[in-house]
Protein backbone atom coordinates (compact mmCIF):
# COMPACT_ATOMS: atom_id res chain seq x y z
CA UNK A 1 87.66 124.81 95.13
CA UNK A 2 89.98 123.08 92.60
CA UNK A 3 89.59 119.72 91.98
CA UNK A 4 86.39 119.51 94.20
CA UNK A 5 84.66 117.56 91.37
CA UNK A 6 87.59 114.92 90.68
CA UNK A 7 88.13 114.48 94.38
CA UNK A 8 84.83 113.55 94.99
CA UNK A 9 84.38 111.47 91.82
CA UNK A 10 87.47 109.31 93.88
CA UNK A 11 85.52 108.99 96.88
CA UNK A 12 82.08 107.91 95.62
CA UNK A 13 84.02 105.57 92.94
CA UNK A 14 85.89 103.87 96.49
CA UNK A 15 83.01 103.94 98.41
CA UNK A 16 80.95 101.88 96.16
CA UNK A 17 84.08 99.95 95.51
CA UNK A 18 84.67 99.20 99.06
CA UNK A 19 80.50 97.61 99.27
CA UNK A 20 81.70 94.86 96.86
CA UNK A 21 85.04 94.47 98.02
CA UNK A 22 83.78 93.74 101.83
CA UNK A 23 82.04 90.57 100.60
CA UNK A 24 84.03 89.90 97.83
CA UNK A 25 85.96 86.36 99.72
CA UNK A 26 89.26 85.56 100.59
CA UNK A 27 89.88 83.35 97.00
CA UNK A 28 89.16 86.35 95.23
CA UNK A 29 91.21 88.52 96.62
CA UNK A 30 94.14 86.72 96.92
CA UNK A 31 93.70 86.00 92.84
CA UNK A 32 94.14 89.77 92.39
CA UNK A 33 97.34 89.65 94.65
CA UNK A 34 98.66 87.32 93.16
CA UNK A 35 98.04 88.59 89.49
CA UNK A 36 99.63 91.61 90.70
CA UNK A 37 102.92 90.23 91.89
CA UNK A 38 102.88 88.25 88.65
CA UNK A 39 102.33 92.01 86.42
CA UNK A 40 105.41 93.28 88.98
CA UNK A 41 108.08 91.04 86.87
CA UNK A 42 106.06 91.09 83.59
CA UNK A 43 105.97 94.85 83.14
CA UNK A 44 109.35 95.69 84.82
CA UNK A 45 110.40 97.57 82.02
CA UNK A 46 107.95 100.36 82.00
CA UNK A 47 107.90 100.72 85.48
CA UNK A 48 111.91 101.14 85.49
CA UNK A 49 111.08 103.73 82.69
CA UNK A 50 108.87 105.24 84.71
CA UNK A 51 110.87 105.53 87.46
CA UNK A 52 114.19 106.57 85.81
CA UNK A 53 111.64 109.68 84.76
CA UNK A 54 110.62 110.48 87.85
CA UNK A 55 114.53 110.56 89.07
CA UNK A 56 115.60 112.67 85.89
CA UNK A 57 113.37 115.01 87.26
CA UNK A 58 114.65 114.60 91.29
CA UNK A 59 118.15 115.47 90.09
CA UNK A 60 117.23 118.35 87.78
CA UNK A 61 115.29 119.61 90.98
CA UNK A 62 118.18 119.32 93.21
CA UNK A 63 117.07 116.11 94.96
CA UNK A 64 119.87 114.30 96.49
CA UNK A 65 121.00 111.95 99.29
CA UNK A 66 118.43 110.14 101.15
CA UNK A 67 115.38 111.05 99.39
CA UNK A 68 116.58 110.61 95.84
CA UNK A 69 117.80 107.02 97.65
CA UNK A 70 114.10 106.26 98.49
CA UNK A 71 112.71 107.02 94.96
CA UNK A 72 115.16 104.58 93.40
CA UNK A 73 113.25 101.19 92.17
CA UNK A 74 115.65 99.12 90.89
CA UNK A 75 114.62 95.16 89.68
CA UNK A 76 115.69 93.67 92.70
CA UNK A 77 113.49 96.07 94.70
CA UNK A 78 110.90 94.91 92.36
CA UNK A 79 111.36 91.69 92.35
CA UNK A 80 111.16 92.30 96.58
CA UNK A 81 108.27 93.74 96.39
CA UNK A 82 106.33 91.41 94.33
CA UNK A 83 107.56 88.52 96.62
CA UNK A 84 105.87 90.91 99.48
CA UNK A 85 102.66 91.11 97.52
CA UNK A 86 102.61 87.14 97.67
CA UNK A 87 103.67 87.49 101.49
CA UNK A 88 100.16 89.41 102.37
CA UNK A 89 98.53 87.20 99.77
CA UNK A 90 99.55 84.01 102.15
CA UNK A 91 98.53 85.76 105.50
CA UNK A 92 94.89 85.14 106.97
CA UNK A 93 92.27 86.92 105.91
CA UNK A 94 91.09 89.13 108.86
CA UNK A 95 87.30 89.40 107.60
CA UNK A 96 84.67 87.59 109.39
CA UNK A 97 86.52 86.71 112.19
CA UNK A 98 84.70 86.47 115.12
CA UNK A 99 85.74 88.52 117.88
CA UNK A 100 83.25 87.35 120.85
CA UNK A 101 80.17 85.47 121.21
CA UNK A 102 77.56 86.09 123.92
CA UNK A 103 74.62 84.00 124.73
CA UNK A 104 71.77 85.89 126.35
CA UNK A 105 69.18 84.21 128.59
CA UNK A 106 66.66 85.37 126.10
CA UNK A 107 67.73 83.37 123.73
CA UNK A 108 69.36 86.07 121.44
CA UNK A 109 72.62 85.01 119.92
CA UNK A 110 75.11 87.99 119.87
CA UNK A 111 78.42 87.98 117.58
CA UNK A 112 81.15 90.37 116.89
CA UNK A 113 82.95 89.77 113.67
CA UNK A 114 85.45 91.97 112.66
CA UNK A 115 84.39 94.18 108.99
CA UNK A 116 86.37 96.35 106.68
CA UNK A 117 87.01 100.17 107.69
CA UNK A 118 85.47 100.74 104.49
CA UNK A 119 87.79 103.77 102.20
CA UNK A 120 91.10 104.72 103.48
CA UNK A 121 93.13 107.44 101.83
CA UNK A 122 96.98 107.18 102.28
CA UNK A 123 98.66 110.46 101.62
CA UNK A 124 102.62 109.82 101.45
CA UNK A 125 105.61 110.88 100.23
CA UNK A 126 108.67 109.79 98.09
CA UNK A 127 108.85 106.18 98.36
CA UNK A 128 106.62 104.71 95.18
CA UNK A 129 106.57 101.32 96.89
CA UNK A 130 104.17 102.37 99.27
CA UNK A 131 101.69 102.43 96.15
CA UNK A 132 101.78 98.78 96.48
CA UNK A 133 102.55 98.21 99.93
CA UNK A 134 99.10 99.98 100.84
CA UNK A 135 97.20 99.22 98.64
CA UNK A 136 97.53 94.94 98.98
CA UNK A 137 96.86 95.35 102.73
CA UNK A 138 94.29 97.65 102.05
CA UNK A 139 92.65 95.28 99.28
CA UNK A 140 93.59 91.76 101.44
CA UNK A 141 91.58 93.30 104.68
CA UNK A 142 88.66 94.48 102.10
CA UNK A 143 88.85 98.10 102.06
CA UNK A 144 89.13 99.97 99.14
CA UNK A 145 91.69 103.05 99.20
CA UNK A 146 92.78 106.25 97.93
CA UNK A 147 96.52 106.57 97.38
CA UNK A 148 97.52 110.38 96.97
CA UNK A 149 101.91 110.12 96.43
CA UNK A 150 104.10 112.95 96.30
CA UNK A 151 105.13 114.94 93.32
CA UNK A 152 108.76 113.02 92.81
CA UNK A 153 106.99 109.71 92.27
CA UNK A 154 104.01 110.74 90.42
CA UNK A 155 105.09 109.05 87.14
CA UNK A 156 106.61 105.86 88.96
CA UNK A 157 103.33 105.61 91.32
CA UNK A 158 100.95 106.20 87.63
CA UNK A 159 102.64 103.05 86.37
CA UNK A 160 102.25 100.86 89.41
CA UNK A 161 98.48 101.98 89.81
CA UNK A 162 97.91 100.98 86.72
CA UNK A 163 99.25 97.10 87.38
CA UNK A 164 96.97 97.31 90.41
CA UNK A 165 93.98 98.36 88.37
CA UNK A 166 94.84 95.52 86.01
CA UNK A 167 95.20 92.75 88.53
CA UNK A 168 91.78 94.04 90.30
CA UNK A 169 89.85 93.83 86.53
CA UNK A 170 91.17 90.55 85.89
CA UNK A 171 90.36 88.96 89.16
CA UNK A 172 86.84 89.98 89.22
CA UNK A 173 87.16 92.61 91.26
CA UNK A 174 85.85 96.52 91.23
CA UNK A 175 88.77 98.59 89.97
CA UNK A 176 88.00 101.50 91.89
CA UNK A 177 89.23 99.71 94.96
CA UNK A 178 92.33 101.32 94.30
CA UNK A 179 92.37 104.72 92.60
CA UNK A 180 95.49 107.17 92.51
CA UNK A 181 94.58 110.88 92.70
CA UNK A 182 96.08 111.49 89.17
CA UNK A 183 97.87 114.52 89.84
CA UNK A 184 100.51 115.81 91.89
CA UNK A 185 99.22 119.13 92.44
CA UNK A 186 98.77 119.89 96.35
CA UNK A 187 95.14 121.94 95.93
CA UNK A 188 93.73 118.10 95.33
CA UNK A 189 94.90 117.03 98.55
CA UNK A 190 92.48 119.63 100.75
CA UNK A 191 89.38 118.60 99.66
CA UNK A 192 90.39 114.77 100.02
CA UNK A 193 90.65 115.57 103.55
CA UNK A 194 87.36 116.56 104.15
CA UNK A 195 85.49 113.79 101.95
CA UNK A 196 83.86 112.71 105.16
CA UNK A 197 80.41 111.25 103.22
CA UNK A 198 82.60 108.73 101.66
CA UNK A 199 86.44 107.99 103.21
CA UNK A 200 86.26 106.69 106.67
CA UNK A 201 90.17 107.15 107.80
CA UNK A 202 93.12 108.97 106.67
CA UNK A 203 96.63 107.54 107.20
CA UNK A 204 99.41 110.00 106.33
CA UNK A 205 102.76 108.37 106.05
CA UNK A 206 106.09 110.84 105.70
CA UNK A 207 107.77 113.72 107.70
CA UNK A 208 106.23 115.63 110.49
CA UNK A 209 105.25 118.74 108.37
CA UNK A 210 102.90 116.55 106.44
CA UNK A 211 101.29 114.98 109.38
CA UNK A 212 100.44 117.91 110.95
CA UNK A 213 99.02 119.29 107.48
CA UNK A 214 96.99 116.68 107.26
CA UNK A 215 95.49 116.73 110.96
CA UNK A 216 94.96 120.00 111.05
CA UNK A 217 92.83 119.80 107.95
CA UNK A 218 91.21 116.91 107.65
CA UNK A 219 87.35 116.37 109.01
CA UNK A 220 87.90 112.68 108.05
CA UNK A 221 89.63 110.70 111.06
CA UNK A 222 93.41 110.68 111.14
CA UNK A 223 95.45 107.88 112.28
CA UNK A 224 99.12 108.69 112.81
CA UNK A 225 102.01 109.20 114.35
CA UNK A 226 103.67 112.61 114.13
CA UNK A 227 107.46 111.49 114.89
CA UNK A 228 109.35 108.96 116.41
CA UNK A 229 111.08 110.24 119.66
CA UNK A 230 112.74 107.07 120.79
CA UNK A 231 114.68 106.67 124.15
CA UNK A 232 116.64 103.48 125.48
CA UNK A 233 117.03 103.88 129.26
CA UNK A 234 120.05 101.90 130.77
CA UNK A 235 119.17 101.35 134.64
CA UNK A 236 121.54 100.45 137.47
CA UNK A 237 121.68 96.89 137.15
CA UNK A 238 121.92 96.85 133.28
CA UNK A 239 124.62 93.74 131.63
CA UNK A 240 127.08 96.32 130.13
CA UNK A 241 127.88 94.71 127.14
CA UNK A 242 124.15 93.93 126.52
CA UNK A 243 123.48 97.70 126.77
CA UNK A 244 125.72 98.33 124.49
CA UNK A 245 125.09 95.67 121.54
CA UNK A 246 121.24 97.05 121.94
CA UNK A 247 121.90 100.91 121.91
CA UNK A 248 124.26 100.14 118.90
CA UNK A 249 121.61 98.61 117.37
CA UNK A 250 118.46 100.98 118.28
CA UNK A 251 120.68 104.12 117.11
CA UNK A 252 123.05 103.09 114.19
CA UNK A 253 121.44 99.94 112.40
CA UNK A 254 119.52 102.52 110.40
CA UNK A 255 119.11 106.31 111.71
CA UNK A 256 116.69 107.82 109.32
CA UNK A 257 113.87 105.63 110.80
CA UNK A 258 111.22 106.30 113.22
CA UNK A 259 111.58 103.85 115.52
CA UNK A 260 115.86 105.00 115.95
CA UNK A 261 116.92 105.61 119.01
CA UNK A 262 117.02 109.38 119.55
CA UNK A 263 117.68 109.51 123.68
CA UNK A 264 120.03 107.53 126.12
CA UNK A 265 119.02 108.23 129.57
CA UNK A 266 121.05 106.70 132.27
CA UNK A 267 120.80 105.59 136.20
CA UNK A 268 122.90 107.44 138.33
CA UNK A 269 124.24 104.88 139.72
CA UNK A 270 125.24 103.04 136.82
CA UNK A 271 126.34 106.16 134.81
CA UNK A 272 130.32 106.39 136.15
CA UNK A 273 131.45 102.75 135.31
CA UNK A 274 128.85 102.42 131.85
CA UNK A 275 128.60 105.76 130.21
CA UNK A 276 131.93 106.41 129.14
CA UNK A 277 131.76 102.56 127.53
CA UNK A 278 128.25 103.37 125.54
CA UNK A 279 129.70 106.87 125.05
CA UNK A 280 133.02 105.10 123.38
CA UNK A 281 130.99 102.61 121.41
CA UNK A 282 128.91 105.24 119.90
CA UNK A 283 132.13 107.47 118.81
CA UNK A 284 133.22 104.71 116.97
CA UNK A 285 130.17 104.62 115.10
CA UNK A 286 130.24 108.97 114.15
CA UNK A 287 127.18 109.23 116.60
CA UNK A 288 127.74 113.05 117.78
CA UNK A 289 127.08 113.13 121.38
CA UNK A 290 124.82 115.90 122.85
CA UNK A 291 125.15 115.79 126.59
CA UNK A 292 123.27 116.93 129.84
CA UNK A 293 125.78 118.34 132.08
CA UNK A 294 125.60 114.95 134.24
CA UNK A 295 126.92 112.66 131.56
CA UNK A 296 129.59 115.85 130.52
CA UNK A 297 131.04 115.79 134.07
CA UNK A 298 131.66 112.44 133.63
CA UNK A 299 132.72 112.11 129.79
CA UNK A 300 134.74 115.72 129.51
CA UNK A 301 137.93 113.90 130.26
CA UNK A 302 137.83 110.64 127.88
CA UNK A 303 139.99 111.39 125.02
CA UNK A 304 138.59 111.41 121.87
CA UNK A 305 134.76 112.03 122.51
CA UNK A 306 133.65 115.51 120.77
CA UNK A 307 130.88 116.81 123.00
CA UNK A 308 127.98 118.89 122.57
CA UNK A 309 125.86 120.21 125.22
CA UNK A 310 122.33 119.42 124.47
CA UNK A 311 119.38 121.99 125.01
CA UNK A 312 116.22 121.37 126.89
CA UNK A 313 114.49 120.53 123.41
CA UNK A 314 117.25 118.48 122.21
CA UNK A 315 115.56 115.65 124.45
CA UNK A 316 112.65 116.16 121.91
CA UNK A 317 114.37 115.84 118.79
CA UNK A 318 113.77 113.37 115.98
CA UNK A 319 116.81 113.75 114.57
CA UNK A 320 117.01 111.35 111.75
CA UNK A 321 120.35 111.03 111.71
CA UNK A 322 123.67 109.98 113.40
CA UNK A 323 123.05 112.02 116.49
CA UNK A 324 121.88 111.33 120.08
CA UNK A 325 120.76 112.86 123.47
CA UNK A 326 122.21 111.74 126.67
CA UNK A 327 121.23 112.55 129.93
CA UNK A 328 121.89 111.14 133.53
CA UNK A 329 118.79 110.43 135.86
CA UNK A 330 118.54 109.91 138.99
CA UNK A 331 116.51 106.77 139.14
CA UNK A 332 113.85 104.69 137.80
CA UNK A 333 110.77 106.80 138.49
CA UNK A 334 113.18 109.89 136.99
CA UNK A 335 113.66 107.76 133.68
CA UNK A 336 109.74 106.97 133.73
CA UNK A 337 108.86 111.08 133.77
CA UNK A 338 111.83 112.02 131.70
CA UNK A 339 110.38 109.41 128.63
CA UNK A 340 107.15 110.49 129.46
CA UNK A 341 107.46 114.48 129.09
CA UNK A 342 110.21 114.22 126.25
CA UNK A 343 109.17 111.30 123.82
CA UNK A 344 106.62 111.41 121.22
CA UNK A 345 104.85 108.06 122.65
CA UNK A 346 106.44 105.47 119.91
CA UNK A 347 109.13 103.01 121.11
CA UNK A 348 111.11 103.18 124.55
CA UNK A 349 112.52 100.07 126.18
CA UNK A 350 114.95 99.98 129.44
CA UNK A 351 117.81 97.60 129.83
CA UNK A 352 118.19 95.84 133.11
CA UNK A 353 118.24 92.56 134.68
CA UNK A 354 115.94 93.50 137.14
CA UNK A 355 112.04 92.09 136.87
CA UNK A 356 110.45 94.14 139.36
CA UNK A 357 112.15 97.29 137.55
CA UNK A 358 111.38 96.45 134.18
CA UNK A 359 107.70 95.95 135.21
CA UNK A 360 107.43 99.04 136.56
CA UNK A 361 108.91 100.81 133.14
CA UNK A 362 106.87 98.54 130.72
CA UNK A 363 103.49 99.64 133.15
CA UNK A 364 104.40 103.44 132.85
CA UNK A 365 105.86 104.35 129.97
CA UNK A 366 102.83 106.06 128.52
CA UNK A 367 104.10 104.87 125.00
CA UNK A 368 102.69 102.45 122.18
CA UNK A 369 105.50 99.99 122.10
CA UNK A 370 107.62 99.53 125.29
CA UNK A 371 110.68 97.11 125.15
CA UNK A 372 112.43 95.07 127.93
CA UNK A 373 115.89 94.38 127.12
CA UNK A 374 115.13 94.73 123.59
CA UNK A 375 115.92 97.32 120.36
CA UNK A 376 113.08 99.25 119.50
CA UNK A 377 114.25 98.77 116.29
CA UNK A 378 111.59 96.21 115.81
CA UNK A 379 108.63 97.82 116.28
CA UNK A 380 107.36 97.37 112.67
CA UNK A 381 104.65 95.26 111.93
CA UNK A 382 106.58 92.62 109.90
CA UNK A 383 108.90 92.13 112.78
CA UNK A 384 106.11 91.67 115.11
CA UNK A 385 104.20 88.64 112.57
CA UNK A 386 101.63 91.07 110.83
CA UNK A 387 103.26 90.26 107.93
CA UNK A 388 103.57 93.81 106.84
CA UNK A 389 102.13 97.20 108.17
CA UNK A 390 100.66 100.49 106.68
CA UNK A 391 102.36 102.55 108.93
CA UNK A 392 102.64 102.96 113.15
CA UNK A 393 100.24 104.45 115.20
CA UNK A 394 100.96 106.47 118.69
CA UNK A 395 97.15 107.51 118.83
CA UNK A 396 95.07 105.93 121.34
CA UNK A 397 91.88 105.32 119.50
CA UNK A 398 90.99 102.59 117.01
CA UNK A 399 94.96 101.32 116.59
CA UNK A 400 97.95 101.81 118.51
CA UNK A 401 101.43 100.55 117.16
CA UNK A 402 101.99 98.91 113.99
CA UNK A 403 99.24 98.52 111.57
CA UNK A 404 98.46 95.58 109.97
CA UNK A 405 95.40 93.86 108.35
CA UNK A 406 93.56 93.15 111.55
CA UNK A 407 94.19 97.02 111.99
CA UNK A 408 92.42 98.09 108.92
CA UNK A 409 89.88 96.35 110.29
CA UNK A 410 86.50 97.62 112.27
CA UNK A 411 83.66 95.04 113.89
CA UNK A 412 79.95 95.31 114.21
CA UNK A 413 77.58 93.19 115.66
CA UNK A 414 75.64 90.41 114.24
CA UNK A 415 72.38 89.29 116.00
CA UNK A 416 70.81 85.83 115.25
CA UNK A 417 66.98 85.84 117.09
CA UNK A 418 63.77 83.68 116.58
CA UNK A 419 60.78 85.89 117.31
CA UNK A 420 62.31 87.95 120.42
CA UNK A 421 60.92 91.04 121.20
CA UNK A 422 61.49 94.05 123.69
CA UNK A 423 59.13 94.17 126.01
């Protein structure tokens, strides 16, 4: 297979990297961070130039909107960005920390520190500031990783893994801790997935099609999410105003995301006096409106809203965009289901001022992050103090949520004896 040879040169190069780096101390790696976000500002320039090459080629390749949006580095997203390596650099280190302690009546002393994953290999797309964003979590919890960007950033992700190789050398550290696969063709990126003797996770971060790509081929373990099916549920003894400034907020703040709002469902009973306000609010904001026929027998007649009537998968949708899913339940336990068979397990939350309510949504919504009174815009693992995250995970083993540096993180077991034996 192509690039069988190279691929594996990667892995054994990380592996061995990843040995020193788990004992390598927190001084040390924080000098290499920092080094970094100093090389950010000093070599600007050819990064820029780098970059501006990688968008000649985006336009000439019809690239537009959005995407060409999330390829653009410009210095002030540079200058962010090293100010974010120096943010990771001042969080705690999460090697060595002891997890639990148990005294046995043998006298055997029994400790669980938490350890490095060991090699991680991010595959991603587009946006060249994951290059650094991944690797300084990856290289602050002690793992060493593989970074494998898409084909539009290849030149602008070349230039920053070069900094990163820099800062590593001059700090003392291995420089295979972070290695690029240096080329953009997709035949490297099968055998990467099945490296199994030497990466010990895979983290794909970008559009469903990739995910899946990756899961479906990899023999290394996955950690994911596959999209972001978000609902905000409005129950019968919701504030209406503070349904409104959060739905506003969980839909339109910014669309494209995964943790958007991409469903409103509604109580019954609160539907007839609320709905046509949230419905109102929404229109004002060029949110199209697809509709169940509950919320369309009871929106058809307010002027000015354009309706569309939404399809069973519509409630499944990650839309990405200005667009949302209503539909009118008929209570609580109907909300719980609806979320349940329709969402992809990321963010939900319910507005409502009552307790015993809101308990019984937070207990079963079967989802990673579940939000009382609350946008699930914040589920993102510098809103919730990690300081930053390598992506969100809706899987159930290992990590669930946002990923940060305790995340990348594994534990074993240390025993301290004197002479016991198994008898």
């Amino acid at each position: 297979m192509p690039y069988t040879a190279l691929v594996e040169t990667l892995g054994r190069q990380a592996r061995e990297a990843s040995l020193a780096l788990a004992t390598a101390g927190t001084a040390r790696k924080n000098a290499a961070l920092e080094r970094l976000a100093m090389l950010l500002g000093e070599r600007a320039s050819a990064v820029l130039a780098a970059n501006a090459r990688d968008l000649a080629a985006a336009k000439s390749a019809g690239i537009a909107g959005p995407m060409l949006e999330r390829l653009t580095l410009t210095p002030v997203r540079l200058a962010a960005l090293a100010e974010s390596v120096r943010q990771v650099a001042a969080l705690p280190d999460p090697v060595g920390e002891e997890l639990e302690r148990i005294q046995r009546p043998n006298g055997l002393d029994i400790r669980k520190i938490r350890v490095p994953l060991g090699v991680i290999a991010i595959i991603y797309e587009s946006r060249p500031n994951v290059t650094i964003d991944c690797a300084v979590l990856c290289l602050k919890s002690g793992n060493a990783c593989i970074l494998r960007g898409g084909k539009e950033a290849f030149e602008t992700n070349t230039a920053l893994a070069a900094l990163l190789t820099e800062a590593l050398g001059e700090s003392g550290l291995p420089v295979h801790a972070v290695q690029l696969v240096p080329t953009p063709d997709r035949a490297a990126l099968l055998p990467l997935l099945k490296l199994d003797q030497y990466i010990h996770c895979v983290i794909p971060r970008g559009g469903e099609a990739l995910i899946r790509f990756v899961a479906e081929n990899a023999t290394v373990p996955v950690i994911k999410h596959f999209k972001g099916v978000c609902t905000i549920y409005v129950d019968k003894d919701a504030d209406p105003a503070l349904a409104e400034k959060i739905l506003i907020n969980a839909k339109v703040q910014r669309p494209g995301v995964c943790n958007a709002a991409e469903n409103l469902f509604i109580h019954a009973a609160a539907a007839p006096a609320l709905l046509p306000r949230l419905a109102r609010a929404l229109a004002a904001h060029k949110v199209e409106l697809r509709v169940d026929a509950g919320a369309r027998a009871l929106l058809e007649k307010e002027p000015g809203l354009k309706l569309v009537t939404a399809s069973e998968s519509d409630f499944s949708e990650e839309y990405l965009d200005l667009i949302l899913a209503i539909k009118v339940v008929p209570d609580l336990d109907a909300a719980i289901a609806a979320i349940n068979h329709y969402g992809s397990g990321h963010s939900d939350a319910i507005i409502t001022h009552d307790e015993t309510a809101a308990q019984r949504f937070l207990a079963g919504v079967d989802s990673a992050t579940v939000y009382w009174n609350a946008s699930t815009r914040f589920t993102d693992g510098f809103e919730f103090g990690l300081g930053a995250e390598i992506g969100i995970s809706t899987d159930r083993l290992h990590a669930r949520g946002p990923m940060g540096l305790r995340e990348l993180c594994s534990y074993k077991y240390i025993i301290l004896g004197n002479g016991q034996v198994r008898e």
